[in-house]
C-alpha atoms as a PDB file:
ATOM      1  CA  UNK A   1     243.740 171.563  80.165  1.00  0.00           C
ATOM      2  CA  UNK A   2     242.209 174.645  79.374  1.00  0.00           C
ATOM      3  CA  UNK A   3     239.923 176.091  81.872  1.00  0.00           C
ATOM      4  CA  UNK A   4     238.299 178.839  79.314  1.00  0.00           C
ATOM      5  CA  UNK A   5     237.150 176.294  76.750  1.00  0.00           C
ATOM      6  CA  UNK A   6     233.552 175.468  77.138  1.00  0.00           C
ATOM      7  CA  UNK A   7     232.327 172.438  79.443  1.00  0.00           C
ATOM      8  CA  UNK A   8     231.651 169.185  77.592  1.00  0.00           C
ATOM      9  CA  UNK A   9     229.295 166.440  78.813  1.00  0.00           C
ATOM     10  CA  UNK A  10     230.746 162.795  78.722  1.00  0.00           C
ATOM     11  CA  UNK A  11     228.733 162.685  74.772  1.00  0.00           C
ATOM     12  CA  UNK A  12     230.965 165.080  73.955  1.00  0.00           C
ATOM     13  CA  UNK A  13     227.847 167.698  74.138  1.00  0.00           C
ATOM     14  CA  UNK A  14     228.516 171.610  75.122  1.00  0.00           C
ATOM     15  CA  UNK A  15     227.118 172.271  78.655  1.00  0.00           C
ATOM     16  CA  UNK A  16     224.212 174.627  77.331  1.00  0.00           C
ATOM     17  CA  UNK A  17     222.654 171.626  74.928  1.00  0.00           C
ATOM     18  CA  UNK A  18     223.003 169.014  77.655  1.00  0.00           C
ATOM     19  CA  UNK A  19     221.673 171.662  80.023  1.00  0.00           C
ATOM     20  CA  UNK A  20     218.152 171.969  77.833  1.00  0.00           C
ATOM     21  CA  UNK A  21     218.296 167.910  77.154  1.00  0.00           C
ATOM     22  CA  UNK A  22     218.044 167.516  81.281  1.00  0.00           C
ATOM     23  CA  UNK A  23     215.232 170.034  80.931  1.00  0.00           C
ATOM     24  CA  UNK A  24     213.454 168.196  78.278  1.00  0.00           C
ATOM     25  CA  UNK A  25     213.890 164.750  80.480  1.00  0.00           C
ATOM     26  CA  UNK A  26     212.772 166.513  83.127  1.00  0.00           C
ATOM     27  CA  UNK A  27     209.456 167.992  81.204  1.00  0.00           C
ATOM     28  CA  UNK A  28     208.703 163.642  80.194  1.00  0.00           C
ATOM     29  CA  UNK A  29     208.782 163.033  83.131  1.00  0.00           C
ATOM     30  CA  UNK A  30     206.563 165.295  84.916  1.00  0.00           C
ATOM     31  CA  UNK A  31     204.372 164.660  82.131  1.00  0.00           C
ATOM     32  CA  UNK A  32     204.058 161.126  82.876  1.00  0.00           C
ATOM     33  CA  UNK A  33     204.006 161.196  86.672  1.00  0.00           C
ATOM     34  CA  UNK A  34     200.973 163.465  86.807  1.00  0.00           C
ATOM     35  CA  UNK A  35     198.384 161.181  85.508  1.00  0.00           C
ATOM     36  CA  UNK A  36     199.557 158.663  88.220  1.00  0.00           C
ATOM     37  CA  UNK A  37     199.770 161.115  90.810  1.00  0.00           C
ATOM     38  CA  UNK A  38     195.827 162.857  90.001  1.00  0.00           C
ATOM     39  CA  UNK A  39     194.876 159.561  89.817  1.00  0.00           C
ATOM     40  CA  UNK A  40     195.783 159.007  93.404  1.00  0.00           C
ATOM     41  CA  UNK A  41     194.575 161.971  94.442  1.00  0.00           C
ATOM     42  CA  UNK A  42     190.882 161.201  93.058  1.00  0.00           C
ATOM     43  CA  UNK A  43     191.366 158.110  94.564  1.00  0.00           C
ATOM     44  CA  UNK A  44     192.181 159.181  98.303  1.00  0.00           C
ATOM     45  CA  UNK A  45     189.351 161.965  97.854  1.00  0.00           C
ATOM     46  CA  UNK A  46     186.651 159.376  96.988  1.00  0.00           C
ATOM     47  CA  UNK A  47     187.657 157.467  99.283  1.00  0.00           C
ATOM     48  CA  UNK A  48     187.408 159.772 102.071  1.00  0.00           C
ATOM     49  CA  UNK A  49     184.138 161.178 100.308  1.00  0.00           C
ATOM     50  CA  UNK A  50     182.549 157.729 101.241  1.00  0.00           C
ATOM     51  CA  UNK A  51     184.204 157.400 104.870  1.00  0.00           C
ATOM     52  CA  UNK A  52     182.325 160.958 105.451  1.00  0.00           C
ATOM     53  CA  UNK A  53     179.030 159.663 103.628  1.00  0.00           C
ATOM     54  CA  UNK A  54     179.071 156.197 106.032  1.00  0.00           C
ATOM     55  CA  UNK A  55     179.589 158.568 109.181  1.00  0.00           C
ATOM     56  CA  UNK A  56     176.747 160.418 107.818  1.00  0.00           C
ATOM     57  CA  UNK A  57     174.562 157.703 107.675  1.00  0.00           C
ATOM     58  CA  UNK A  58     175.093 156.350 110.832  1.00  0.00           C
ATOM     59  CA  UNK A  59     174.429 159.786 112.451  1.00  0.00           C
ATOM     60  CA  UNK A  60     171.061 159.451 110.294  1.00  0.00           C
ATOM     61  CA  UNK A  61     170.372 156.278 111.737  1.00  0.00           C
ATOM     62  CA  UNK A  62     171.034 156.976 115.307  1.00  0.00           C
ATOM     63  CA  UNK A  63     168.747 160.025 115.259  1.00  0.00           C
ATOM     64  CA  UNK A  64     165.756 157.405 113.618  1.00  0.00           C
ATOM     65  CA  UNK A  65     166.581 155.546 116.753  1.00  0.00           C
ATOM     66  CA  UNK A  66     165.923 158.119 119.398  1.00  0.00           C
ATOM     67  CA  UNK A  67     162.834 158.548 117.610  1.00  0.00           C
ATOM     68  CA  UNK A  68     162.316 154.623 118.016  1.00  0.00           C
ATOM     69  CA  UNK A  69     162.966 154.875 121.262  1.00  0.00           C
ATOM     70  CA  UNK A  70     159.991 157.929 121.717  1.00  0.00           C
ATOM     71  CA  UNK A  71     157.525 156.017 119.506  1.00  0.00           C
ATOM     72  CA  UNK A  72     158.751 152.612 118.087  1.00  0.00           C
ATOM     73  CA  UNK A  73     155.187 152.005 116.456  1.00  0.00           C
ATOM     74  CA  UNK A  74     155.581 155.154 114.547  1.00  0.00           C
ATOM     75  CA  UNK A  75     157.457 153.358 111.550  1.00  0.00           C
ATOM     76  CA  UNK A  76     156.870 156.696 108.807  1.00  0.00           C
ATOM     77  CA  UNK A  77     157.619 158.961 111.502  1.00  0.00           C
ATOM     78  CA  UNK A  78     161.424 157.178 112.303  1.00  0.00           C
ATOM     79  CA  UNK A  79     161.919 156.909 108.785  1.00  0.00           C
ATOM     80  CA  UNK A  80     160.852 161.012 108.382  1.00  0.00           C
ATOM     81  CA  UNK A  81     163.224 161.814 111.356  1.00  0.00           C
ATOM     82  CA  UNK A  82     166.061 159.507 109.889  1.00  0.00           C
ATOM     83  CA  UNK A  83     165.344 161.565 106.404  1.00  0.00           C
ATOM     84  CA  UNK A  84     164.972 164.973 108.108  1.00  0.00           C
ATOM     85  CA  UNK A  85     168.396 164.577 110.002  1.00  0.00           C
ATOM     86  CA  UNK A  86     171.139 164.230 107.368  1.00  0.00           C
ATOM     87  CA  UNK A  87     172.048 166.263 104.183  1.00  0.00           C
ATOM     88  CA  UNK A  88     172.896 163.358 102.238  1.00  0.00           C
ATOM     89  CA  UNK A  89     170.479 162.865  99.874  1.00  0.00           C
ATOM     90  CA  UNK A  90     167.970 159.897 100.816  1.00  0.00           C
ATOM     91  CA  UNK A  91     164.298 159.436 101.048  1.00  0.00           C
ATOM     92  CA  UNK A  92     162.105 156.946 103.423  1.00  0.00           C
ATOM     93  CA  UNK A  93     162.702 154.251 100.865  1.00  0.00           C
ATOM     94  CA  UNK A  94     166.325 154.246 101.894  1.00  0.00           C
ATOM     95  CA  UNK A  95     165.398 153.532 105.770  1.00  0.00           C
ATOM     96  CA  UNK A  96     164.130 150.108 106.909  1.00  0.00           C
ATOM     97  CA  UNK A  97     162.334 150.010 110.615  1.00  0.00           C
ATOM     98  CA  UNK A  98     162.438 146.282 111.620  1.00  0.00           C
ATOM     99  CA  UNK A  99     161.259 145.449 115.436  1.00  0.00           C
ATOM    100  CA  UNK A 100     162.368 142.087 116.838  1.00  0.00           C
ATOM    101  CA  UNK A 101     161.974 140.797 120.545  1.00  0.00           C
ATOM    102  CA  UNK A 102     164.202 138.917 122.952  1.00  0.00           C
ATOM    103  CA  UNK A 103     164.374 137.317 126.197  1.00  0.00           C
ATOM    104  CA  UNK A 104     166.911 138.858 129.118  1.00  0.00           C
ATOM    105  CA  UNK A 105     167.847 135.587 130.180  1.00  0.00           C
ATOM    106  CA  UNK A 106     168.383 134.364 126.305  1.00  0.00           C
ATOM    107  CA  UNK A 107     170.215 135.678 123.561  1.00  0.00           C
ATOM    108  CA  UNK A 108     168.045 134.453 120.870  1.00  0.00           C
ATOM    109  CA  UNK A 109     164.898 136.211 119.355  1.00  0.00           C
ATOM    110  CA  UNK A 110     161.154 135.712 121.260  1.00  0.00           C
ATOM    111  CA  UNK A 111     157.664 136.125 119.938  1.00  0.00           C
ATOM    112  CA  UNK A 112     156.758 139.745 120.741  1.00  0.00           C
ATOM    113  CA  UNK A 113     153.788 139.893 123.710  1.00  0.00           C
ATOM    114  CA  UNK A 114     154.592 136.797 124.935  1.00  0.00           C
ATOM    115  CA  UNK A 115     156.404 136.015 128.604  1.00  0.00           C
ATOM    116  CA  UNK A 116     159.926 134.401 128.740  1.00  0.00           C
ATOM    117  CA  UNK A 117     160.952 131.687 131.044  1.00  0.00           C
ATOM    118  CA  UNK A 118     161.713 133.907 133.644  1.00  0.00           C
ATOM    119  CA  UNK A 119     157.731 135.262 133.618  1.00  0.00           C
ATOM    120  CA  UNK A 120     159.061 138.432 132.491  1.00  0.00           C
ATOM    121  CA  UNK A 121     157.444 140.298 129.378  1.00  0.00           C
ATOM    122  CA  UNK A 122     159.925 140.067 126.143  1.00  0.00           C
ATOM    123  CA  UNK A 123     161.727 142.979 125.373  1.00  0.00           C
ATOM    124  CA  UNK A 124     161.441 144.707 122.354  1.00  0.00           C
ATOM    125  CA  UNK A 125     164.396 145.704 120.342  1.00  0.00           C
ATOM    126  CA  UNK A 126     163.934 148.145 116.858  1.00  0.00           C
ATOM    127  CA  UNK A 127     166.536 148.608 114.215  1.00  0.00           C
ATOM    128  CA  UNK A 128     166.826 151.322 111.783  1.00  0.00           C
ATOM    129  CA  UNK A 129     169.228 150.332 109.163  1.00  0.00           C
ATOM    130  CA  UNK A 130     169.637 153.398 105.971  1.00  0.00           C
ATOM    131  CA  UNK A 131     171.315 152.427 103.186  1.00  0.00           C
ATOM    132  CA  UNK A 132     172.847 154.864 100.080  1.00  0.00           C
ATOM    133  CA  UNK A 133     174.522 154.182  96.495  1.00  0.00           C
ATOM    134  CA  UNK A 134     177.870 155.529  96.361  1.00  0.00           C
ATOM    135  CA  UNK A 135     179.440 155.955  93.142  1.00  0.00           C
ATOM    136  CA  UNK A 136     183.107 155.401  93.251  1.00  0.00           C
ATOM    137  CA  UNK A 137     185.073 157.678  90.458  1.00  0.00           C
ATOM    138  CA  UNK A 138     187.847 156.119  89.074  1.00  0.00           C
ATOM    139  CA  UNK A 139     185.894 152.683  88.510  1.00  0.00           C
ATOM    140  CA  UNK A 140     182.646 154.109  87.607  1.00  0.00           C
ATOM    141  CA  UNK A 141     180.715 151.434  89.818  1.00  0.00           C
ATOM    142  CA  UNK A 142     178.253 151.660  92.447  1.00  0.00           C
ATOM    143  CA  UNK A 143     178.629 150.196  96.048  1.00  0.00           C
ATOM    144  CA  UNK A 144     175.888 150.607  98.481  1.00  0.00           C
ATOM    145  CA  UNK A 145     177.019 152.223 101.999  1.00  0.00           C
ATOM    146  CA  UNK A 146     174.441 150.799 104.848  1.00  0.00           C
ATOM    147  CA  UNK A 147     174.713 151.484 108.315  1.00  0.00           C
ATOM    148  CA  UNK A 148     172.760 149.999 111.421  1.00  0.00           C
ATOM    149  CA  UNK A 149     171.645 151.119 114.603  1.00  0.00           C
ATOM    150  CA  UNK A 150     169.662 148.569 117.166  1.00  0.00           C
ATOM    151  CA  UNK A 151     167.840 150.169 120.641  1.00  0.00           C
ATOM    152  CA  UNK A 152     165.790 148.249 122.999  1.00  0.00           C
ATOM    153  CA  UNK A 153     162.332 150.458 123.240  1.00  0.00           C
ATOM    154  CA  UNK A 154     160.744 148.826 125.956  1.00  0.00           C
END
């Protein structure tokens, strides 16, 4: 065998021409993986994008809650507070004060002002609940991120 002749590939190719043919394989296939891999990437972004948004709002909604808590008859002011206390972008349409009442000794709701079995007054409970569109990027379709926060404020 002759060591000086030129290295042949099992096709019977020279060693420089399947050299650029691995290239060329090489080149298709980067060229297909990174559509699938970008699209992964958006994915995982977006989705963290909308894990940051939901920890937003409930840091909104916990601040309109301490304000519940100073004033729970102040329903614009909560909402104004709740607003005022993220960077998202929501208004006071996006907040919802609800107040709801409830016996110590029972776990179900009361009417507000009135005395429980017990002869102690009900307690009053508010809940400031903000809710936000999130658009998610690869399917082009909206989900709505809402997030919760209940205090007694009596």
């Amino acid at each position: 065998m002759n060591i000086s002749r030129p290295l042949r590939s099992l096709t019977g190719m020279p060693a420089a021409l399947a050299k650029l043919s691995r290239r060329g394989a090489a080149a298709v296939e980067f060229a297909l993986l990174v559509p699938v891999v970008l699209a992964g990437l958006t994915g995982v972004a977006n989705y963290g994008l909308a894990i940051f948004e939901k920890i937003e709002l409930e840091s909104a909604a916990r601040a309109g809650a301490q304000m519940a808590i100073r004033d729970r008859e102040n329903t614009s002011a909560i909402q104004q507070t709740t607003v005022d206390s993220t960077n998202l972008t929501i208004t006071t349409d996006d907040v919802s004060v609800s107040t709801a009442c409830r016996c110590a000794d029972i776990d179900s709701t009361a009417t507000c002002g009135t005395t429980c079995a017990d002869n102690e007054p009900t307690q009053f409970y508010t809940t400031v609940t903000v809710t936000k569109n999130f658009t998610l990027l690869l399917l082009g379709t909206n989900v709505t991120l809402s997030e919760s926060v209940t205090v007694r404020t009596q």
